[in-house]
N, C-alpha and C. Protein backbone atom coordinates (compact mmCIF):
# COMPACT_ATOMS: atom_id res chain seq x y z
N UNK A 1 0.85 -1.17 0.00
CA UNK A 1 0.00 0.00 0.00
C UNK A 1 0.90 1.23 0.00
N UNK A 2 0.26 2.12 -0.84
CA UNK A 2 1.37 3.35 -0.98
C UNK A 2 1.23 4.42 0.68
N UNK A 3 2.03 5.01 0.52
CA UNK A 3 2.33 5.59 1.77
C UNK A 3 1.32 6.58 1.86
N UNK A 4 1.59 7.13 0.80
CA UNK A 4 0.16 8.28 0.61
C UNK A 4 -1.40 7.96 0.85
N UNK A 5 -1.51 6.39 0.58
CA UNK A 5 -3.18 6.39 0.57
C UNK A 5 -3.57 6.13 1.94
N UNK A 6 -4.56 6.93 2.65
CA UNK A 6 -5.03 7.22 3.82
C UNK A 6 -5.13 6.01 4.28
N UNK A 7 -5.12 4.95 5.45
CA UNK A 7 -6.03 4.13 6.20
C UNK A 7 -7.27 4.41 6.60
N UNK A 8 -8.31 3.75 5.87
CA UNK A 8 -9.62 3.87 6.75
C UNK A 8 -10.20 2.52 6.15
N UNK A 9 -11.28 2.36 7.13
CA UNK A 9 -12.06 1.10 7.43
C UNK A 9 -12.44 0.43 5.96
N UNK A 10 -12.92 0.96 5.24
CA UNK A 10 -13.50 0.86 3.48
C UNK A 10 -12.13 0.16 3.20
N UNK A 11 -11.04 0.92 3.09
CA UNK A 11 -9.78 0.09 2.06
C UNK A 11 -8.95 -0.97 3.33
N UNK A 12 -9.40 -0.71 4.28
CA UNK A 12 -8.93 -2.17 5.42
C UNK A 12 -10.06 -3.54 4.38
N UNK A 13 -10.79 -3.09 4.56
CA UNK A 13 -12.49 -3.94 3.48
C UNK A 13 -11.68 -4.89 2.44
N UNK A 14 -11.59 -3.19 1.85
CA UNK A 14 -11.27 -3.71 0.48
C UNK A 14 -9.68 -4.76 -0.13
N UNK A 15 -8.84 -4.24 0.87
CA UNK A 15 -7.25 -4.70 0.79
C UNK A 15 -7.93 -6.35 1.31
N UNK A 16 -8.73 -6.53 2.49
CA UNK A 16 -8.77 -7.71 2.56
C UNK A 16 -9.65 -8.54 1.75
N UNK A 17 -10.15 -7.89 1.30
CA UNK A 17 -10.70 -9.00 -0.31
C UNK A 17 -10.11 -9.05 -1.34
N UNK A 18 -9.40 -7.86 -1.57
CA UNK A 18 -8.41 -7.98 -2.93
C UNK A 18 -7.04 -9.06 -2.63
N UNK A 19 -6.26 -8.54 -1.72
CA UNK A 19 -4.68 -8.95 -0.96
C UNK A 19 -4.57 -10.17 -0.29
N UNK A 20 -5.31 -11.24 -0.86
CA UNK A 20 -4.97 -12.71 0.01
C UNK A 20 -3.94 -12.90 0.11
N UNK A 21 -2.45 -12.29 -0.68
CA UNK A 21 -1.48 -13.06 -0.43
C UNK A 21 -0.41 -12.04 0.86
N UNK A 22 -1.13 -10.96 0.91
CA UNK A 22 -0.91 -10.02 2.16
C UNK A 22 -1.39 -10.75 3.88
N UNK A 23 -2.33 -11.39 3.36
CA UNK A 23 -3.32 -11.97 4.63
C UNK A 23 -4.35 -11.11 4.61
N UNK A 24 -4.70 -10.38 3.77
CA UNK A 24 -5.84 -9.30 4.03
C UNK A 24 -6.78 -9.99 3.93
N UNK A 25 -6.97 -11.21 3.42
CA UNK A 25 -8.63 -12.06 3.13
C UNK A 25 -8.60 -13.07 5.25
N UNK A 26 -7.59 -13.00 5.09
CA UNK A 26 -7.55 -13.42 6.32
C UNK A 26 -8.34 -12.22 7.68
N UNK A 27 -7.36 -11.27 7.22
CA UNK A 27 -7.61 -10.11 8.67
C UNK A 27 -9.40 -10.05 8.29
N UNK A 28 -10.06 -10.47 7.07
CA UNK A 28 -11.69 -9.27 7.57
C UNK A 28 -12.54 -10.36 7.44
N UNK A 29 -11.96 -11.95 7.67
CA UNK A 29 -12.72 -13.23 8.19
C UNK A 29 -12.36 -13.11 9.27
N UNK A 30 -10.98 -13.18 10.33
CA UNK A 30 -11.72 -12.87 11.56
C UNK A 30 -11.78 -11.74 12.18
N UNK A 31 -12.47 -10.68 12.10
CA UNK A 31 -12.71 -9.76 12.19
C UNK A 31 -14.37 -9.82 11.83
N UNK A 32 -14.94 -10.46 11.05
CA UNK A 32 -16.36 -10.91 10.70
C UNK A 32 -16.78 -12.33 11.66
N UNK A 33 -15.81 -12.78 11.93
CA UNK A 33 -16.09 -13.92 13.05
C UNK A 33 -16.21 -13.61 14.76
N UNK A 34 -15.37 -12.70 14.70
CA UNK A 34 -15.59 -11.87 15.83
C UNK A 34 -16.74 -11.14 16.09
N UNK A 35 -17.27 -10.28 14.70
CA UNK A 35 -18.60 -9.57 15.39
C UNK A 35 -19.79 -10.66 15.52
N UNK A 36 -19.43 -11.55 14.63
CA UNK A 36 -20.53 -12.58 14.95
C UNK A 36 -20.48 -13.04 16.14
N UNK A 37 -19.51 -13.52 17.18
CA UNK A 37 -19.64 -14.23 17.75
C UNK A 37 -20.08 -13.29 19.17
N UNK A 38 -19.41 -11.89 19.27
CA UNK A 38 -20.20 -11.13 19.61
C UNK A 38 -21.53 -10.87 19.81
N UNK A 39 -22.01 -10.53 18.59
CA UNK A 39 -23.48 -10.91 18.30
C UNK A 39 -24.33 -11.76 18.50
N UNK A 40 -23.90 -13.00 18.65
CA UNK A 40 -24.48 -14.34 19.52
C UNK A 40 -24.65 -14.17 20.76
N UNK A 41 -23.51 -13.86 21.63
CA UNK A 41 -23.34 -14.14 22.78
C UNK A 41 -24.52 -12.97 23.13
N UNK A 42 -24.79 -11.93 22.47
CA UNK A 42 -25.70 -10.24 23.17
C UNK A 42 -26.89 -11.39 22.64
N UNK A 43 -27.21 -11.88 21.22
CA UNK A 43 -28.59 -12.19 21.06
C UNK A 43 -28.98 -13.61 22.18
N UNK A 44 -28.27 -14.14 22.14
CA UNK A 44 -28.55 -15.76 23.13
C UNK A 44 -29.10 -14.98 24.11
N UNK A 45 -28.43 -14.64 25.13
CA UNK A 45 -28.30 -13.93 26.21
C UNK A 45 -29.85 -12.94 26.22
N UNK A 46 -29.77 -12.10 25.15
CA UNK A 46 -30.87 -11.56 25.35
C UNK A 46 -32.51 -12.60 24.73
N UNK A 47 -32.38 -12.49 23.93
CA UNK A 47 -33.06 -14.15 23.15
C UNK A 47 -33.62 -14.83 24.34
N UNK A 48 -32.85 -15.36 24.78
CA UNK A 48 -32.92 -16.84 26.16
C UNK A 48 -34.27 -16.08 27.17
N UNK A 49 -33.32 -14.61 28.00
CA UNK A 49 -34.27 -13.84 28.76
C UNK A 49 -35.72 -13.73 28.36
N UNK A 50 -35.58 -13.47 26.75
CA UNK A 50 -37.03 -12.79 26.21
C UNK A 50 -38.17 -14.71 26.63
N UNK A 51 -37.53 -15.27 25.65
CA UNK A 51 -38.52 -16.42 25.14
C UNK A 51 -38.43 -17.07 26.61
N UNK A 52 -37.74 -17.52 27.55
CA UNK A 52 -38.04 -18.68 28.22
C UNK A 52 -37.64 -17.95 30.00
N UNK A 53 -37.04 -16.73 30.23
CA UNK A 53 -37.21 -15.90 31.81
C UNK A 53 -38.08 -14.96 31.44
N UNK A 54 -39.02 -14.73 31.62
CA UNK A 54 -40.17 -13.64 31.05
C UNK A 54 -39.97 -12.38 32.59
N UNK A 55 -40.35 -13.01 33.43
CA UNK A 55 -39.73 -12.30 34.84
C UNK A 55 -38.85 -11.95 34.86
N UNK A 56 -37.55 -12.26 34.14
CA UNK A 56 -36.21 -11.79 34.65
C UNK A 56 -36.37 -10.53 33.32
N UNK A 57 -36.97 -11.05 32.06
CA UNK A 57 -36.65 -10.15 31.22
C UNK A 57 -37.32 -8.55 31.86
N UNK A 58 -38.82 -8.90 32.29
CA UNK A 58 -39.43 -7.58 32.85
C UNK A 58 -38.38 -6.91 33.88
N UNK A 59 -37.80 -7.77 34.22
CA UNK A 59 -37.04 -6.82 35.39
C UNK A 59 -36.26 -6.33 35.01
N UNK A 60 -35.30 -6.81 33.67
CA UNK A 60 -34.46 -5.94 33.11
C UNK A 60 -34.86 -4.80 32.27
N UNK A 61 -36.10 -5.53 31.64
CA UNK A 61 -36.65 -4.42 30.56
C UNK A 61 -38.17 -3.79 30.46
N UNK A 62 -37.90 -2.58 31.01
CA UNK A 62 -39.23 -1.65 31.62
C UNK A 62 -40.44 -2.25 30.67
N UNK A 63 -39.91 -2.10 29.29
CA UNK A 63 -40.71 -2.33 28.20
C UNK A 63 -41.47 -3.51 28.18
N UNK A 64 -40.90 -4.68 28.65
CA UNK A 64 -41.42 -5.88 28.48
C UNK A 64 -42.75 -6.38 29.54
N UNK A 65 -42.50 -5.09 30.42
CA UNK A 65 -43.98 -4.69 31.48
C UNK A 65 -45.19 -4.37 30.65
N UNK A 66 -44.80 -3.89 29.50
CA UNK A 66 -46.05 -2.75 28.72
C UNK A 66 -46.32 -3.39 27.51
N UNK A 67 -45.73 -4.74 26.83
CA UNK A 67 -46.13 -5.32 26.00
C UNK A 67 -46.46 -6.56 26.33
N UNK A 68 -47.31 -7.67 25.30
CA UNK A 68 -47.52 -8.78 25.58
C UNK A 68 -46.53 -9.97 25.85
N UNK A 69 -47.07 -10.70 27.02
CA UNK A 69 -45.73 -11.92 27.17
C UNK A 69 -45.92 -12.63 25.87
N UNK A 70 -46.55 -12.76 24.70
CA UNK A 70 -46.25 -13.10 23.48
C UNK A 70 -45.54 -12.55 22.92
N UNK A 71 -45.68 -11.41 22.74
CA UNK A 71 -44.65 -10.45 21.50
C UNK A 71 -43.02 -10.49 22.28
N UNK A 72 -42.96 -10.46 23.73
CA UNK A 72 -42.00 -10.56 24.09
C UNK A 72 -40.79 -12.16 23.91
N UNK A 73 -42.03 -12.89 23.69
CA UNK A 73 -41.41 -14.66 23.28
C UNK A 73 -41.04 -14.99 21.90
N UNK A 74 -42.01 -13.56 21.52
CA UNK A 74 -41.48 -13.74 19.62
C UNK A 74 -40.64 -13.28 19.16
N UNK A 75 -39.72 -11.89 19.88
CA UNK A 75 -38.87 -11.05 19.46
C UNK A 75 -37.70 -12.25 20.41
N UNK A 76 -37.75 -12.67 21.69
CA UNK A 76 -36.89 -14.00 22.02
C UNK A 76 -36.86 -14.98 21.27
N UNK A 77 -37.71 -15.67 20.33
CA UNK A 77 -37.60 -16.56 19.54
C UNK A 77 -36.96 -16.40 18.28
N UNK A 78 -37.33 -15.19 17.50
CA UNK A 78 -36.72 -15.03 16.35
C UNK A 78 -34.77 -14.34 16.77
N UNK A 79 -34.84 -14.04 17.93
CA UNK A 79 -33.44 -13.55 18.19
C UNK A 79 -32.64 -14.76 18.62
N UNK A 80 -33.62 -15.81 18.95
CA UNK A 80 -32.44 -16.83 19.06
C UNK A 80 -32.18 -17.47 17.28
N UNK A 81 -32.87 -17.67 16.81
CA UNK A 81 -33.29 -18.11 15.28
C UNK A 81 -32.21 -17.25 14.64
N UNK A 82 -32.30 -16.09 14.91
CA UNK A 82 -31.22 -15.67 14.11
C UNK A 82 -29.36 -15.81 14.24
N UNK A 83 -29.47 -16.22 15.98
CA UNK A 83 -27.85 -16.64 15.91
C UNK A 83 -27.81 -17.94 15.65
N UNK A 84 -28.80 -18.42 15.04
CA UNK A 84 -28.40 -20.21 14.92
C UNK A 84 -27.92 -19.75 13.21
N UNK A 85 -29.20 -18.80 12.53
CA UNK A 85 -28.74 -18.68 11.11
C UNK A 85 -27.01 -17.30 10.92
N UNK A 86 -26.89 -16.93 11.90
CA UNK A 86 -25.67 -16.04 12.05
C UNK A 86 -24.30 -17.06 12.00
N UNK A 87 -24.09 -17.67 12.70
CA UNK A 87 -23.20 -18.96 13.24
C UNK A 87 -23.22 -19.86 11.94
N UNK A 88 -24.29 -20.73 12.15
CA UNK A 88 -23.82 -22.14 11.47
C UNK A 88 -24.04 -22.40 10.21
N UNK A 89 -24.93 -21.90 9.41
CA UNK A 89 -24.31 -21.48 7.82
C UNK A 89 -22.62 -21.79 7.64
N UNK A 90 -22.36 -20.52 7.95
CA UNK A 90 -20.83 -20.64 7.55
C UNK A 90 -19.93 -21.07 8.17
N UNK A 91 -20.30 -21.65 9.80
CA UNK A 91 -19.44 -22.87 10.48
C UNK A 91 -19.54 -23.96 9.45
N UNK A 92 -20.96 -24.43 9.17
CA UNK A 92 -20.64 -25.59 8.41
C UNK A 92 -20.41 -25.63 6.77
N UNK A 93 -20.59 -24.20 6.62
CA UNK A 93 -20.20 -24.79 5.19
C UNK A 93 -21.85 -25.33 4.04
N UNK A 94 -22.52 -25.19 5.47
CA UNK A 94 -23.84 -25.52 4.79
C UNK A 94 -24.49 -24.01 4.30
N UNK A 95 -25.28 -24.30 2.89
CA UNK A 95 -26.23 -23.49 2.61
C UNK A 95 -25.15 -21.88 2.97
N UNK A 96 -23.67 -21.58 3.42
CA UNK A 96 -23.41 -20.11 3.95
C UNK A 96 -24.09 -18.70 3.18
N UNK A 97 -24.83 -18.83 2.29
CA UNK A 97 -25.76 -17.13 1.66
C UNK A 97 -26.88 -17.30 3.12
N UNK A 98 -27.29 -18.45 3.90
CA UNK A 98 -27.77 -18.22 4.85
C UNK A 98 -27.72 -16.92 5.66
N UNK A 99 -26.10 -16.89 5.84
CA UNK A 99 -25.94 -15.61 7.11
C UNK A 99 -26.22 -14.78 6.76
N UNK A 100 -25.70 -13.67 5.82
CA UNK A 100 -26.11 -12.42 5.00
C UNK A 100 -28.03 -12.76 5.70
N UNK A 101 -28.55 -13.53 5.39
CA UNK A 101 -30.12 -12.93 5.48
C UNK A 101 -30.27 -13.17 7.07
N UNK A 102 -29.53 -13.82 7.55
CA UNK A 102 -30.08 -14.33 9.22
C UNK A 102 -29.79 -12.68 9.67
N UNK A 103 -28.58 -12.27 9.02
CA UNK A 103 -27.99 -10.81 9.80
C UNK A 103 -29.12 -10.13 9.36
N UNK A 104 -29.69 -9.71 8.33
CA UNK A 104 -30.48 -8.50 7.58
C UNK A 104 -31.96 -9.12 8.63
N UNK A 105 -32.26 -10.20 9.22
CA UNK A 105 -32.94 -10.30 9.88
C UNK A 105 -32.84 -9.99 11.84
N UNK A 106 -31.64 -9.95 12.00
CA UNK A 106 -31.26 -9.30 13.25
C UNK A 106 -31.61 -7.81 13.31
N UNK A 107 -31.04 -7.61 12.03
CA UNK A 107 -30.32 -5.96 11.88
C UNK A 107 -32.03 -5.62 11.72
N UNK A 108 -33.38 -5.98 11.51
CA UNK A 108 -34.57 -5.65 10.82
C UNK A 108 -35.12 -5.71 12.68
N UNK A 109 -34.91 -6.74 13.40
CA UNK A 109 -35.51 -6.56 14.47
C UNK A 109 -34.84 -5.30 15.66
N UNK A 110 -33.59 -5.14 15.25
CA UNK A 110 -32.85 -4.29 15.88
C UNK A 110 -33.40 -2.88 15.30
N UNK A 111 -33.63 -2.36 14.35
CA UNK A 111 -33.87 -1.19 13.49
C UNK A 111 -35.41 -0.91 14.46
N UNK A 112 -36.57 -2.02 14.20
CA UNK A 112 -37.69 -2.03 15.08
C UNK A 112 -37.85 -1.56 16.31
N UNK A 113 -36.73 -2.69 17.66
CA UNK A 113 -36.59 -2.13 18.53
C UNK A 113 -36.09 -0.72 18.70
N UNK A 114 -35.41 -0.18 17.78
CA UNK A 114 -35.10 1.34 17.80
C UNK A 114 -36.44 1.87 17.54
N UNK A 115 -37.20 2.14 16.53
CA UNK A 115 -38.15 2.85 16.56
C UNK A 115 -39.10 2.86 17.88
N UNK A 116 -39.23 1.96 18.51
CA UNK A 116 -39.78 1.53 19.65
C UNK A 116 -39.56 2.21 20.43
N UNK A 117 -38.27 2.38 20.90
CA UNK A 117 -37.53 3.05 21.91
C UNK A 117 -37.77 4.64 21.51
N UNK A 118 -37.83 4.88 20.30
CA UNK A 118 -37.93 6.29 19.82
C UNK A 118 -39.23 6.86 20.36
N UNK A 119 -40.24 5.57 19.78
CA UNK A 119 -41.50 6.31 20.15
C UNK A 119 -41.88 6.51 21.97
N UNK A 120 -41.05 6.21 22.43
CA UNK A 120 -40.73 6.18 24.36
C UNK A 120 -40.13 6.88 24.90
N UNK A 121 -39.45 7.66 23.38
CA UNK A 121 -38.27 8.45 24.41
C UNK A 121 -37.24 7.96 24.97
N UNK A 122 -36.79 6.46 25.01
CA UNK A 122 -36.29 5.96 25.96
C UNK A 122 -34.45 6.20 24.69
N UNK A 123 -33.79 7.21 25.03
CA UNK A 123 -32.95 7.26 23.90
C UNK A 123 -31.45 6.65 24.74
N UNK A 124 -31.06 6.34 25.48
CA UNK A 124 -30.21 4.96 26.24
C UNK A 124 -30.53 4.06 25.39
N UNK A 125 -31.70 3.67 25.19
CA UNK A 125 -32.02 2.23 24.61
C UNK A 125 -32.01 2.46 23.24
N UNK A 126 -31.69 3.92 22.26
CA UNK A 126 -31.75 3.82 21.12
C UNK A 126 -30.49 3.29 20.45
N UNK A 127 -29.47 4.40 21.49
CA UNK A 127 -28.07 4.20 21.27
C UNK A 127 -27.63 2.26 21.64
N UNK A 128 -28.02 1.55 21.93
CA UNK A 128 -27.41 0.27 22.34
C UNK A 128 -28.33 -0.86 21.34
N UNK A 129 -29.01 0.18 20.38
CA UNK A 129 -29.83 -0.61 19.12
C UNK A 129 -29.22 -0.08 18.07
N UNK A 130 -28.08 1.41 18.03
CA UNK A 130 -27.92 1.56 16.95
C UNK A 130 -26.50 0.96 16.72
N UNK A 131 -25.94 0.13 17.99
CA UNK A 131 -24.25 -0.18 17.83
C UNK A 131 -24.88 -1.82 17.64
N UNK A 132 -25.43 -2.17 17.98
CA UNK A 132 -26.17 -3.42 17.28
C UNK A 132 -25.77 -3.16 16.14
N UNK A 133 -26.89 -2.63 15.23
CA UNK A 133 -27.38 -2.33 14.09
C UNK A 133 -25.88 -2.40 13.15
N UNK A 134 -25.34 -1.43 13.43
CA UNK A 134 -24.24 -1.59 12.57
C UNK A 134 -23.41 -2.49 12.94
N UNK A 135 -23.00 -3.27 14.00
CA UNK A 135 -22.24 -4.77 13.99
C UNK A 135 -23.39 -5.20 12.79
N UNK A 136 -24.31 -5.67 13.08
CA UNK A 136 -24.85 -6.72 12.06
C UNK A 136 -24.73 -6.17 10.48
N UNK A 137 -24.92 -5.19 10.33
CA UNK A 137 -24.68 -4.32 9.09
C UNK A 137 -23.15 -4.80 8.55
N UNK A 138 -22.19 -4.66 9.37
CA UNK A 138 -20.43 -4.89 9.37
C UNK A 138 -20.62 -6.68 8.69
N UNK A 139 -21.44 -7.36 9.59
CA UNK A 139 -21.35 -8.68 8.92
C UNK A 139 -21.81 -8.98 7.29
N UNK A 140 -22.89 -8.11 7.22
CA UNK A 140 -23.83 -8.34 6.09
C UNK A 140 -23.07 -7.81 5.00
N UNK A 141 -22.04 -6.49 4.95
CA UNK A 141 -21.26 -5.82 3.93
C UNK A 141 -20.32 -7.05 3.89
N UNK A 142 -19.43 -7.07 5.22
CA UNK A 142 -18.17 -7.81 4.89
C UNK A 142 -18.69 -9.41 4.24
N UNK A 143 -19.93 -9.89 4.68
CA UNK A 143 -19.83 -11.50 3.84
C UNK A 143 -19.71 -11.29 2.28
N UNK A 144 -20.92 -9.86 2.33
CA UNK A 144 -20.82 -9.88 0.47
C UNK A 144 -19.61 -8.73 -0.24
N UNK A 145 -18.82 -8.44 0.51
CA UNK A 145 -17.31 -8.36 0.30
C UNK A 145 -16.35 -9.34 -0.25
N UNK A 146 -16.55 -10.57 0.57
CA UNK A 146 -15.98 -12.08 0.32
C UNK A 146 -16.53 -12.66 -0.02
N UNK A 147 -17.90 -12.57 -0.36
CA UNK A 147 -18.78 -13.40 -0.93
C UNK A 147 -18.38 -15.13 -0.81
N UNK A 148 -18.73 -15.38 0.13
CA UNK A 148 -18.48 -17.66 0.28
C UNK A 148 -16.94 -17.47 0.43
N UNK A 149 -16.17 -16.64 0.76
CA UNK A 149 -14.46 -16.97 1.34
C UNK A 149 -14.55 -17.25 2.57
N UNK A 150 -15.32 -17.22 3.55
CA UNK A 150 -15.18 -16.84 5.00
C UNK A 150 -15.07 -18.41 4.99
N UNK A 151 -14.63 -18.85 6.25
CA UNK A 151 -14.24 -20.44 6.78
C UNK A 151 -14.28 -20.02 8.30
N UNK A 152 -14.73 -21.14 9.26
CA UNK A 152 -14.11 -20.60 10.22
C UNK A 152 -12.49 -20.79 10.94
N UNK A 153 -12.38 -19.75 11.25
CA UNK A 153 -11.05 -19.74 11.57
C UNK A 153 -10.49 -20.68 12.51
């Protein structure tokens, strides 16, 4: 890389899809394995609370007082659904165009819960939907960056 051309996040992207023999296809698989696994551990975690501690979730989350213990088991259900389709797609090698949509389906319930929070005022809770949002966003660019290169590491 020439000395002159700036570092920023886009040509970190791009060097690692172009530069396999740099390791650059290397550095933005794990770096995409990382936010995933990230992303698991916040959705399980939160997921688990929603669908199957309904009590523990109310106690954490004011909100889950003011909506139905259904809607609260469905936004837990599809958030666990989505780290099974985040993960194992491209652990196994099976079906991997899976992840790209499991993420655009995180990133769709995350975008939601923001408006939610918007319409509450509750803007703490907007900011910790919008650093979501773009991890899952980071996955969804970088897979179709590499399009089927990722392995796990």
């Amino acid at each position: 890389m020439p000395t002159s051309q700036v570092v920023t996040l886009q040509n970190i992207i791009y060097l690692g899809v172009e530069d396999a023999q740099t390791g650059g296809k290397r550095f933005i698989n794990i770096a995409l394995w990382i936010v995933q696994g990230i992303l698991a551990i916040v959705f399980i975690f939160s997921g688990w609370m929603k669908a199957f501690q309904y009590e523990k979730a109310q106690a954490s989350w004011p909100w889950a007082k003011e909506v139905s213990r259904g809607l609260v088991f469905f936004i837990g259900i599809a958030e666990l659904l989505g780290v099974l389709g985040l993960i194992l797609p491209q652990a196994t090698n099976i079906s991997p165009a899976l992840t790209p949509i499991a993420a655009i389906g995180l990133a769709t319930i995350v975008l939601l819960g923001a408006v939610f929070h918007a319409k509450r005022k509750e803007y703490q809770e907007i900011g910790v939907n919008l650093v979501f949002l773009v991890l899952v966003l980071f996955v969804v660019i970088g897979y179709e960056l590499t399009k089927n290169e990722m392995s796990p590491c």
